[in-house]
N, C-alpha and C. Protein backbone atom coordinates (compact mmCIF):
# COMPACT_ATOMS: atom_id res chain seq x y z
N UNK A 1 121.23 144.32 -5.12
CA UNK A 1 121.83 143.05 -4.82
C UNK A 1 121.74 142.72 -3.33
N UNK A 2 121.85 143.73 -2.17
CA UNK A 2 121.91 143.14 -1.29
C UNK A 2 120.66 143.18 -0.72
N UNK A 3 119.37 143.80 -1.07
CA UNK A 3 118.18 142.78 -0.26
C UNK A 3 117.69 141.68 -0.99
N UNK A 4 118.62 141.05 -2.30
CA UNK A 4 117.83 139.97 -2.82
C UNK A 4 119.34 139.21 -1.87
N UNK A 5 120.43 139.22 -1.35
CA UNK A 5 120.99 138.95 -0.34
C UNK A 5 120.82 138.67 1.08
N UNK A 6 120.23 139.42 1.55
CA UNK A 6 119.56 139.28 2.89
C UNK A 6 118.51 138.25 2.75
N UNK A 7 117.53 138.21 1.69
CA UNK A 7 116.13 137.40 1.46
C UNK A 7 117.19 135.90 1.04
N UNK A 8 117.95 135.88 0.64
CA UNK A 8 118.38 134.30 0.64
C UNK A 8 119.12 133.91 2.21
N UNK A 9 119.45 134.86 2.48
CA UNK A 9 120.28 134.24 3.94
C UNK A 9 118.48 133.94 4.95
N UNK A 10 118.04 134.92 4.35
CA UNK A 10 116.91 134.40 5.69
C UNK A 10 116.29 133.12 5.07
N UNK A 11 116.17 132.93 4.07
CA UNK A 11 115.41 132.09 3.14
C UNK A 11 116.23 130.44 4.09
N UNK A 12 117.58 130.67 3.88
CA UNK A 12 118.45 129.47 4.40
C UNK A 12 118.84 129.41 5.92
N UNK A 13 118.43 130.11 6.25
CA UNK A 13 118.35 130.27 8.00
C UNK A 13 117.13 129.74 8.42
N UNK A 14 115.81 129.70 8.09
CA UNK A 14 114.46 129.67 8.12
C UNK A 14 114.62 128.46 7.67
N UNK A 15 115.17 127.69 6.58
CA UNK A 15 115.00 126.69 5.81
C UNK A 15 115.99 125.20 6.89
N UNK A 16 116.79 126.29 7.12
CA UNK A 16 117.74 125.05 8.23
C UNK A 16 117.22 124.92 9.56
N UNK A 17 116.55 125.89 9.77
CA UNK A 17 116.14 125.64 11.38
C UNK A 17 114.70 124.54 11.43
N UNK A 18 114.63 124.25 10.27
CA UNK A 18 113.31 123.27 10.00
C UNK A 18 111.87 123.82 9.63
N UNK A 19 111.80 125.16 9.99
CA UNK A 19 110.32 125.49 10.17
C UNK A 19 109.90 126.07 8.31
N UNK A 20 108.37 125.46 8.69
CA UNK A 20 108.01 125.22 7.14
C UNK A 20 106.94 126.19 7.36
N UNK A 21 107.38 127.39 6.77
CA UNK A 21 105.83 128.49 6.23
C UNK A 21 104.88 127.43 5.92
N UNK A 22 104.92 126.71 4.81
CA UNK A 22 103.76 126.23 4.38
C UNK A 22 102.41 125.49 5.26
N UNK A 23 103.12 125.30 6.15
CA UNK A 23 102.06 124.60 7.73
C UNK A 23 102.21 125.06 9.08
N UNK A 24 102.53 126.51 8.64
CA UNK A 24 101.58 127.56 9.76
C UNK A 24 100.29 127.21 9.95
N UNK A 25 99.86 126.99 11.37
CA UNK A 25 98.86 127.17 11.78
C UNK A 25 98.05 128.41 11.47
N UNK A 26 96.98 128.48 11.12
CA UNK A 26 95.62 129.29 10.93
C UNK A 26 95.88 130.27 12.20
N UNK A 27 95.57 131.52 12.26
CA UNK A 27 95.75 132.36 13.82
C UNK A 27 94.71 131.65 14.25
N UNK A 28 94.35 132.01 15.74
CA UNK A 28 93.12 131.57 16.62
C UNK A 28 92.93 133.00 16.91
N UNK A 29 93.20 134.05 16.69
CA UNK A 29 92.42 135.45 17.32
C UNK A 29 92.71 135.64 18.48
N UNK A 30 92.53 137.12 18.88
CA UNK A 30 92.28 137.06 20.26
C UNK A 30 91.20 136.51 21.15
N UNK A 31 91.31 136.48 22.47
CA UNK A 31 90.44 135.84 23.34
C UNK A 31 89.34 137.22 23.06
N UNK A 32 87.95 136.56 23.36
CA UNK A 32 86.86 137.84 23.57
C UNK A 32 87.08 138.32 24.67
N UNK A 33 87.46 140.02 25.01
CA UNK A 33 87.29 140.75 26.33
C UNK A 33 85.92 140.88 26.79
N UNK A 34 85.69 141.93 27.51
CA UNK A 34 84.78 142.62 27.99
C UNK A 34 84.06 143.31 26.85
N UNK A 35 82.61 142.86 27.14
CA UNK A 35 81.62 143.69 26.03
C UNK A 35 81.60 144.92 26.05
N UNK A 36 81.37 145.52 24.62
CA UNK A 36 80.57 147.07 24.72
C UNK A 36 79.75 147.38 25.00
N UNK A 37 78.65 146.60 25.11
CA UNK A 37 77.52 146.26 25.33
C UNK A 37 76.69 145.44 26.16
N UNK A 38 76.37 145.30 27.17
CA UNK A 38 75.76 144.29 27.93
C UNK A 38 74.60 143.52 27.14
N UNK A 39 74.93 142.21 27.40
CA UNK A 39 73.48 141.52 26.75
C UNK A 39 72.21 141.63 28.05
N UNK A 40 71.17 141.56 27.42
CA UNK A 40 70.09 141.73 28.79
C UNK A 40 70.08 141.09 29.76
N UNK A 41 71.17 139.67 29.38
CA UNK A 41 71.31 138.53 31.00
C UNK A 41 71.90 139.36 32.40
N UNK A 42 73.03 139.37 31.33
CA UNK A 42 73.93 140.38 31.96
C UNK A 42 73.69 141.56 32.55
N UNK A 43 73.33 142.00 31.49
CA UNK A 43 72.44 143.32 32.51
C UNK A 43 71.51 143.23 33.54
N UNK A 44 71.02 142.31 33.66
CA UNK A 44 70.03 142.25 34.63
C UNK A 44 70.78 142.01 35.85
N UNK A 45 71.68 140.79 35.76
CA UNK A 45 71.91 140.35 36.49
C UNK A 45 73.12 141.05 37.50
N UNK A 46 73.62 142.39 36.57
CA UNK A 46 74.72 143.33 37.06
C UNK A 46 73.54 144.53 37.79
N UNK A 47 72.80 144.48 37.55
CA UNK A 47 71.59 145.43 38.64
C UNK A 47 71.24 145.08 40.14
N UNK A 48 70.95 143.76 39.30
CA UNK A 48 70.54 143.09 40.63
C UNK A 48 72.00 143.22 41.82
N UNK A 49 72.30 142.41 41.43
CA UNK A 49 74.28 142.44 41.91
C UNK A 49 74.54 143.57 42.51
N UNK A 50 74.48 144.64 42.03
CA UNK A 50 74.61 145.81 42.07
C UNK A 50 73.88 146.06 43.72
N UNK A 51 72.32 146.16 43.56
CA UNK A 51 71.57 146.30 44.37
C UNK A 51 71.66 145.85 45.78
N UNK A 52 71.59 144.36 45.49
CA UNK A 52 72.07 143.49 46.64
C UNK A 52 73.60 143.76 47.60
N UNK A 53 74.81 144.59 46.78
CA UNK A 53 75.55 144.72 47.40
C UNK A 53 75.80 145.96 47.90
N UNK A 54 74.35 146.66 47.30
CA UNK A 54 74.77 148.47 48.44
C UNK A 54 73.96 148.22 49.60
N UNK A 55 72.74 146.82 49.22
CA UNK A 55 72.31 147.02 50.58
C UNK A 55 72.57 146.38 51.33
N UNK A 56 73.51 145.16 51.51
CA UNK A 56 74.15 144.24 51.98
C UNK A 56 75.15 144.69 52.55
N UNK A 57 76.25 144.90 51.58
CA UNK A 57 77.67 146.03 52.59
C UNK A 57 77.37 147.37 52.31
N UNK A 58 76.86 148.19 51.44
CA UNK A 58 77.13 149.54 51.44
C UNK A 58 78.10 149.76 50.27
N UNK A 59 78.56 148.71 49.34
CA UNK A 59 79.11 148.98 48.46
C UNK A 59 78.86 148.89 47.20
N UNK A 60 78.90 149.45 45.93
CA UNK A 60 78.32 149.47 45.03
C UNK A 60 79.41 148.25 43.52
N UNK A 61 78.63 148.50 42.74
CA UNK A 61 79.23 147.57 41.39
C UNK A 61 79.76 148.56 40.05
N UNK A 62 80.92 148.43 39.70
CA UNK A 62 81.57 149.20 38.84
C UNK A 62 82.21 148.29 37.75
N UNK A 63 81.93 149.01 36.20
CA UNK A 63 82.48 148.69 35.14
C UNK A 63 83.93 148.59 35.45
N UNK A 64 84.63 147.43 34.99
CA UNK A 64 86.57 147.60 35.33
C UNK A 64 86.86 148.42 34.31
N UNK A 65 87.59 149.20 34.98
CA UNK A 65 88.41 150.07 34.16
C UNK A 65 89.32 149.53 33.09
N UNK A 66 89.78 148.21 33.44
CA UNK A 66 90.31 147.20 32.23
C UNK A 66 89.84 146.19 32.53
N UNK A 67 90.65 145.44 31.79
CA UNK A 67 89.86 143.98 31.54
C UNK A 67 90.73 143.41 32.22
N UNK A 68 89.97 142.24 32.48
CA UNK A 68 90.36 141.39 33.78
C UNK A 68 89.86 139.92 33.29
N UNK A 69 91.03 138.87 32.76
CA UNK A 69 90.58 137.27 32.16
C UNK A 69 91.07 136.32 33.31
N UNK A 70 91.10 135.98 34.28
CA UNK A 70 91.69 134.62 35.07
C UNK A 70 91.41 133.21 34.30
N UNK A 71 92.58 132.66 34.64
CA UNK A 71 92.27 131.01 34.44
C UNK A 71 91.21 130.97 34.20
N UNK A 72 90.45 130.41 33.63
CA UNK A 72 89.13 129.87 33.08
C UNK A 72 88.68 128.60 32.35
N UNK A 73 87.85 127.77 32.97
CA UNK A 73 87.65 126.36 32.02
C UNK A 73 87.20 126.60 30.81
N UNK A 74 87.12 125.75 29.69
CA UNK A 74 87.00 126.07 28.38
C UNK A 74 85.49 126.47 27.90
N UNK A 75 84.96 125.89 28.76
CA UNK A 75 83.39 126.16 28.63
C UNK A 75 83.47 128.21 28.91
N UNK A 76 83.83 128.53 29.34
CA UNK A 76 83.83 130.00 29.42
C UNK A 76 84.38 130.82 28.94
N UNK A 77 85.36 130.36 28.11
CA UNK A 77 86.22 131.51 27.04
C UNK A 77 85.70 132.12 26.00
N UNK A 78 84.54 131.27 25.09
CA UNK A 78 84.09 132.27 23.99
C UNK A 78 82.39 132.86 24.36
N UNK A 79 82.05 132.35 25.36
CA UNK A 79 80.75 132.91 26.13
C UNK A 79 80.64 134.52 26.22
N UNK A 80 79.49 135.19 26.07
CA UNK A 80 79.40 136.52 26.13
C UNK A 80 80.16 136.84 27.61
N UNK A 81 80.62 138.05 28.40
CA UNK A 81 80.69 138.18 29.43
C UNK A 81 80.99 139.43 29.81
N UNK A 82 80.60 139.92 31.30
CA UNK A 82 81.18 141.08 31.68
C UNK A 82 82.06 141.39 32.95
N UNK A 83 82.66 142.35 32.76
CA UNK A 83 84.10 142.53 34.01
C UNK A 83 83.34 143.31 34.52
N UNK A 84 83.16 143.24 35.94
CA UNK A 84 83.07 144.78 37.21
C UNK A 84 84.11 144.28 38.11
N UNK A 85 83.91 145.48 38.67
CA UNK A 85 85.02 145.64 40.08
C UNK A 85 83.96 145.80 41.36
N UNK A 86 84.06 145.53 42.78
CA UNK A 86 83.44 146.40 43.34
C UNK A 86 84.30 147.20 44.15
N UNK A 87 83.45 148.31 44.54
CA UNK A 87 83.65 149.71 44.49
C UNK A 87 84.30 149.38 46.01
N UNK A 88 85.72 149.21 46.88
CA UNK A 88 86.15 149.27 47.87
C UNK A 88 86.26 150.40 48.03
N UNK A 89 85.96 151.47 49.40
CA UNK A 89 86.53 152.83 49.14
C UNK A 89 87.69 152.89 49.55
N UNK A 90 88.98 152.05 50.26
CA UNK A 90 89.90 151.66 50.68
C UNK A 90 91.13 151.08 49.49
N UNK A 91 90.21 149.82 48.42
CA UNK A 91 91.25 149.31 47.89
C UNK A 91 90.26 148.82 46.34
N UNK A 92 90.06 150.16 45.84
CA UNK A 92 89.41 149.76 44.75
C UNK A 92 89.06 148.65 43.10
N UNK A 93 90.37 148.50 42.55
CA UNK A 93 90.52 147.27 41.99
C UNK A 93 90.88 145.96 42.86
N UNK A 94 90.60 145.67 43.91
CA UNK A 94 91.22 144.32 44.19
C UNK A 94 89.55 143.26 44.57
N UNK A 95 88.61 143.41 43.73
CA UNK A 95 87.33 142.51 44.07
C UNK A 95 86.63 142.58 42.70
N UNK A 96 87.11 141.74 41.73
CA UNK A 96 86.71 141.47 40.32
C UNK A 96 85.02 140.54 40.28
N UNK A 97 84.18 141.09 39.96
CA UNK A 97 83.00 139.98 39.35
C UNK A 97 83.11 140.10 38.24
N UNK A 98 82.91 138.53 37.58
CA UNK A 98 83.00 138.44 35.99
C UNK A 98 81.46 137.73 36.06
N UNK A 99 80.78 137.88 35.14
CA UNK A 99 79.03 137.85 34.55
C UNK A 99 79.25 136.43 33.25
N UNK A 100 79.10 135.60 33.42
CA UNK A 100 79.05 134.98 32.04
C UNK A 100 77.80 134.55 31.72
N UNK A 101 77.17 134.89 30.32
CA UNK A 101 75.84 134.55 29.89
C UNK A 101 76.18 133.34 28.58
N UNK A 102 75.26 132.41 28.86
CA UNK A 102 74.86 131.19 28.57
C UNK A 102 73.42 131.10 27.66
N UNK A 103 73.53 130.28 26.62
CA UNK A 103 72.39 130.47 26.20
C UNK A 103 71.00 129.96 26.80
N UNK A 104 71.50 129.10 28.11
CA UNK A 104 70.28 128.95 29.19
C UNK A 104 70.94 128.30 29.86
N UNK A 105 69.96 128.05 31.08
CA UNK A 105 70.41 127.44 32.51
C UNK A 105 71.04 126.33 32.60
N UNK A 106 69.96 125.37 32.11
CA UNK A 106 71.08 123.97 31.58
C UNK A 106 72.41 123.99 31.28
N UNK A 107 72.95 125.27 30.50
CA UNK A 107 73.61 124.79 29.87
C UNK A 107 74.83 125.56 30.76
N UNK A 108 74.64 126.81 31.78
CA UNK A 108 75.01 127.38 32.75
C UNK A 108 75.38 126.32 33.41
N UNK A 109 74.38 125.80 34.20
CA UNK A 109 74.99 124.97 35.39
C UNK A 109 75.94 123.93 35.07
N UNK A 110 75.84 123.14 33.43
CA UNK A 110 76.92 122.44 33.20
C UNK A 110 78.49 123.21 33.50
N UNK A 111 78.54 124.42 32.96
CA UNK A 111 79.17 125.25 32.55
C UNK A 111 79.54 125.50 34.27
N UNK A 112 78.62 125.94 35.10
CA UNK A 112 79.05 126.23 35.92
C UNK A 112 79.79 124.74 37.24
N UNK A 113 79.42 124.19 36.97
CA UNK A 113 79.87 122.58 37.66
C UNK A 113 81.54 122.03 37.31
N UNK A 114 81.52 122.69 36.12
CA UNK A 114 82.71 122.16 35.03
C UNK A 114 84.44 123.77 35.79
N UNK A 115 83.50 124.67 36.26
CA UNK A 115 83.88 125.38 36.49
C UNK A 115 84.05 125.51 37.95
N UNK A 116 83.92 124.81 38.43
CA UNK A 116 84.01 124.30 39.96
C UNK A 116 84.78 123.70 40.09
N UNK A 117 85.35 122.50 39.63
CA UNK A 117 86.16 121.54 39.01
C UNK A 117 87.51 122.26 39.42
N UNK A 118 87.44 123.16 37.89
CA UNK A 118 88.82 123.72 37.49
C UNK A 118 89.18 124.64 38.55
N UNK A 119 88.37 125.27 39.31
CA UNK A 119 88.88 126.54 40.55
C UNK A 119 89.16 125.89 41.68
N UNK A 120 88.61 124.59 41.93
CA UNK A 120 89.56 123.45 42.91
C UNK A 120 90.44 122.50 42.67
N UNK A 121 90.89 122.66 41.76
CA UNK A 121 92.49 122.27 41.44
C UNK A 121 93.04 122.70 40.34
N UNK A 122 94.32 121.99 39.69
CA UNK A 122 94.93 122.60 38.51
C UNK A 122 95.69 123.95 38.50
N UNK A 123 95.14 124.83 37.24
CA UNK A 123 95.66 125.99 36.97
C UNK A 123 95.51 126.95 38.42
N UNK A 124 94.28 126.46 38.69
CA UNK A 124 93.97 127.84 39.50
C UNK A 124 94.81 127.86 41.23
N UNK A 125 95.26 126.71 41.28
CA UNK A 125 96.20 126.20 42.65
C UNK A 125 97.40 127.12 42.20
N UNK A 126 98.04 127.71 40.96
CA UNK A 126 99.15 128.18 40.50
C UNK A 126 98.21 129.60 40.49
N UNK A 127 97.37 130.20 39.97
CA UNK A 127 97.55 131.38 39.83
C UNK A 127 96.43 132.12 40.94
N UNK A 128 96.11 131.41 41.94
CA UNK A 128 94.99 131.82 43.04
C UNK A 128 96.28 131.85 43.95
N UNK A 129 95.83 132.84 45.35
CA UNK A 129 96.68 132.31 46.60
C UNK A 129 95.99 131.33 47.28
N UNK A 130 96.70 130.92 48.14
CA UNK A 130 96.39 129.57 48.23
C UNK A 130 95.17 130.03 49.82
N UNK A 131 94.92 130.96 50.56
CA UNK A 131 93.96 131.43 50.70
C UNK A 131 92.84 132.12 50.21
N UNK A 132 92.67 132.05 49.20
CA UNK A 132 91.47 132.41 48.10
C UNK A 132 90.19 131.77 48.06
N UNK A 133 89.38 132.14 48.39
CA UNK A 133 87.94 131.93 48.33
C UNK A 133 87.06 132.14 47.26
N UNK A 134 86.21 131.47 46.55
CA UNK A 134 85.58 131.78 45.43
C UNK A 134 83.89 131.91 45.26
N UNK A 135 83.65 132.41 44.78
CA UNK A 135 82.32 132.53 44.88
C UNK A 135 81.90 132.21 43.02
N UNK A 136 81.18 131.15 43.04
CA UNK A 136 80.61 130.74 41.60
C UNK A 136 79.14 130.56 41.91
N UNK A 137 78.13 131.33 41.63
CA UNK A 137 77.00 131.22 41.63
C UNK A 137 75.61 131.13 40.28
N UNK A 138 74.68 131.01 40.38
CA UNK A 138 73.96 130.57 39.03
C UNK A 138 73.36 131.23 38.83
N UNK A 139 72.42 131.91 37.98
CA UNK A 139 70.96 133.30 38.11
C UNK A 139 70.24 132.97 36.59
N UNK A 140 69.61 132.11 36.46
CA UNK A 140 69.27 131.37 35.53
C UNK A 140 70.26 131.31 34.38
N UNK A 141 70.82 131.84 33.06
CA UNK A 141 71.53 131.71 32.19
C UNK A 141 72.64 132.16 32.82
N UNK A 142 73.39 132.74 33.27
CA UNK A 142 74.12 133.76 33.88
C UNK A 142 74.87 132.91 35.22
N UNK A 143 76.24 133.01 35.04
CA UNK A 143 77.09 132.24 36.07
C UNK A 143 77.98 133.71 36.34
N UNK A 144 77.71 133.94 37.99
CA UNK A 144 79.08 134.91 38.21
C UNK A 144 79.77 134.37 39.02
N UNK A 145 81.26 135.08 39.28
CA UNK A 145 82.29 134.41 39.22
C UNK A 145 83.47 135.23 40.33
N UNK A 146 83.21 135.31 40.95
CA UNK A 146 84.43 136.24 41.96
C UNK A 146 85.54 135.30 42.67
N UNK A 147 86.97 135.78 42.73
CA UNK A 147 87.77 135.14 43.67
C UNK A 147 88.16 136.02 44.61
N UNK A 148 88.44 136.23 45.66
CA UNK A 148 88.85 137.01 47.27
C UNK A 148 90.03 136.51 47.99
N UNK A 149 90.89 136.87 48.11
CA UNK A 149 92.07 136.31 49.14
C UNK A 149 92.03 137.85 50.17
N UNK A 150 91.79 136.93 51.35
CA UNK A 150 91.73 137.98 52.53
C UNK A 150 93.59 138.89 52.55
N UNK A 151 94.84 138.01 52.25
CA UNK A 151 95.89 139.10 52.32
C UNK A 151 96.20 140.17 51.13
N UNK A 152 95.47 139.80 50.08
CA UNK A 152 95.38 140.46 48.92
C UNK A 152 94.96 141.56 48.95
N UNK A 153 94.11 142.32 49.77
CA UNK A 153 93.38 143.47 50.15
C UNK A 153 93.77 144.42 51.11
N UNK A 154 93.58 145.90 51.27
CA UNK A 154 93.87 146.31 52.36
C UNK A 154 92.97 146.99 52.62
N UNK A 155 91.54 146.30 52.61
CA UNK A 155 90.36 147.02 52.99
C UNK A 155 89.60 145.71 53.07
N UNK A 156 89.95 144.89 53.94
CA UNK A 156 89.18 143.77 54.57
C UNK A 156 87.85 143.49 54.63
N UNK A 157 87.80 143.99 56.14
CA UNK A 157 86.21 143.87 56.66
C UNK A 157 85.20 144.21 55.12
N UNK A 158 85.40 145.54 54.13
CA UNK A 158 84.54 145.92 53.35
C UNK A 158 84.67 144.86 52.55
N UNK A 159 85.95 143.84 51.96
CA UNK A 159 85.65 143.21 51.20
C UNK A 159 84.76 141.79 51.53
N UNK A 160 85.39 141.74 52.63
CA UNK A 160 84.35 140.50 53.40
C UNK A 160 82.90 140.48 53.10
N UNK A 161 82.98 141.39 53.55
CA UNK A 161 81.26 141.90 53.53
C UNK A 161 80.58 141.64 51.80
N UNK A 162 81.31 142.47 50.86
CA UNK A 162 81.04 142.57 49.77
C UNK A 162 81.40 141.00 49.45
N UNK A 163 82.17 139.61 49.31
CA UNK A 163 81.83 138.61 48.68
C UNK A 163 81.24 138.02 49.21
N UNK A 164 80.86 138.34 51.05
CA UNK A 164 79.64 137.26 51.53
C UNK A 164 78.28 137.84 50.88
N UNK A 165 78.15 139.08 50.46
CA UNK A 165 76.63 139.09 49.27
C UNK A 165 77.09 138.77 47.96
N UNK A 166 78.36 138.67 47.29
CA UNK A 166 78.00 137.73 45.83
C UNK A 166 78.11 136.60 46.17
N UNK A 167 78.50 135.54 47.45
CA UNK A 167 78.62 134.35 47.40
C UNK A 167 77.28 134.00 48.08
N UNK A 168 76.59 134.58 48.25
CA UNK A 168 75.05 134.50 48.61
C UNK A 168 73.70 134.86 47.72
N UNK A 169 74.26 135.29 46.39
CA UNK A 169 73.90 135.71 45.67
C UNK A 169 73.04 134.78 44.73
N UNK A 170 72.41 134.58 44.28
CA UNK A 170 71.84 133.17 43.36
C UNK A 170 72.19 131.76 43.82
N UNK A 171 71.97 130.63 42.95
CA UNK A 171 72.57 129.40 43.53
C UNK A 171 73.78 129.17 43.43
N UNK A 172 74.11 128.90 44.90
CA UNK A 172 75.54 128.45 44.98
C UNK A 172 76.37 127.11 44.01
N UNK A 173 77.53 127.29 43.58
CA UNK A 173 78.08 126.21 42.96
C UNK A 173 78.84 126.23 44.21
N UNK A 174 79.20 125.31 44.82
CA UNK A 174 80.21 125.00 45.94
C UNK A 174 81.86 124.86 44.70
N UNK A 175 82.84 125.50 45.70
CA UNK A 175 84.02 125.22 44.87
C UNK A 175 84.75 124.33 46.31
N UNK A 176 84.80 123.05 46.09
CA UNK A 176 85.70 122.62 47.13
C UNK A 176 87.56 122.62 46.97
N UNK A 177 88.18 123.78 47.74
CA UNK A 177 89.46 123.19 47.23
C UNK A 177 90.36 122.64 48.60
């Protein structure tokens, strides 16, 4: 008797507070993380990256140890993509590159323009410091994506160094904020 008791009190608690099981929304899933797998854009373009920044600062490109999603315009949420860190020897997680692959350039640079937009105003005025610098650049399908705030770090000069080679890195998207 008393869990067919309990199931009517919730039944009339549920029923008075208005909300109707029957027009639950469908889930939406989780957001896609970080791949298992690199697609070959990506990969290439995390070599290169890679390359350019041991010989540029001396610092190298590392898988994140977790995953790492910032604000993001909508064009970039269900896009393949990958998280690195680079390798500070001072202040190791605080210099995120995110890789997003596109099914081509066209459709990148929209993607990446649209994404310029959103990192100079809006959300990202709330969850950037308001000294934050961004680096959005193009590499044919492939848009990467770094943000930098010089007080955020306590290994400066190396990080300096390390986003003036990803913000030099392929074609620049200018982010004006």
């Amino acid at each position: 008797m008393r869990p067919a008791a309990a199931l009517l009190v919730a039944a009339f608690l549920l029923g008075g507070c208005g909300l109707n099981l029957a027009e639950t929304p469908a889930p939406s899933g989780p957001l896609p993380t970080g791949l298992a797998s690199l697609p070959p854009a990506i990969a290439g373009t995390r070599s290169a990256l890679d390359a350019a920044l041991r010989s540029g600062a001396g610092v190298g490109l590392d898988d994140a140890s977790r995953d790492y999603r910032p604000d993001e315009p909508p064009a970039f949420v269900y896009v393949p993509r990958g998280v690195f860190t680079v390798r500070l020897p001072n202040d190791p997680s605080r210099l995120y590159v995110l890789l997003y692959a596109f099914p081509d350039a066209a459709t990148a640079s929209a993607a990446g323009h649209e994404a310029a937009a959103f990192y100079a105003g809006g959300p990202a005025l709330v969850q950037f410091p308001a000294d934050t610098s961004f680096a959005l650049q193009q590499i044919g399908e492939v848009i990467v994506f770094s943000a930098w705030s010089p007080a955020a770090t306590s290994d400066r000069a190396t990080a300096q160094a390390a986003f003036d080679v990803i913000r030099g890195f392929g074609q620049a998207i200018p982010v004006a904020r």
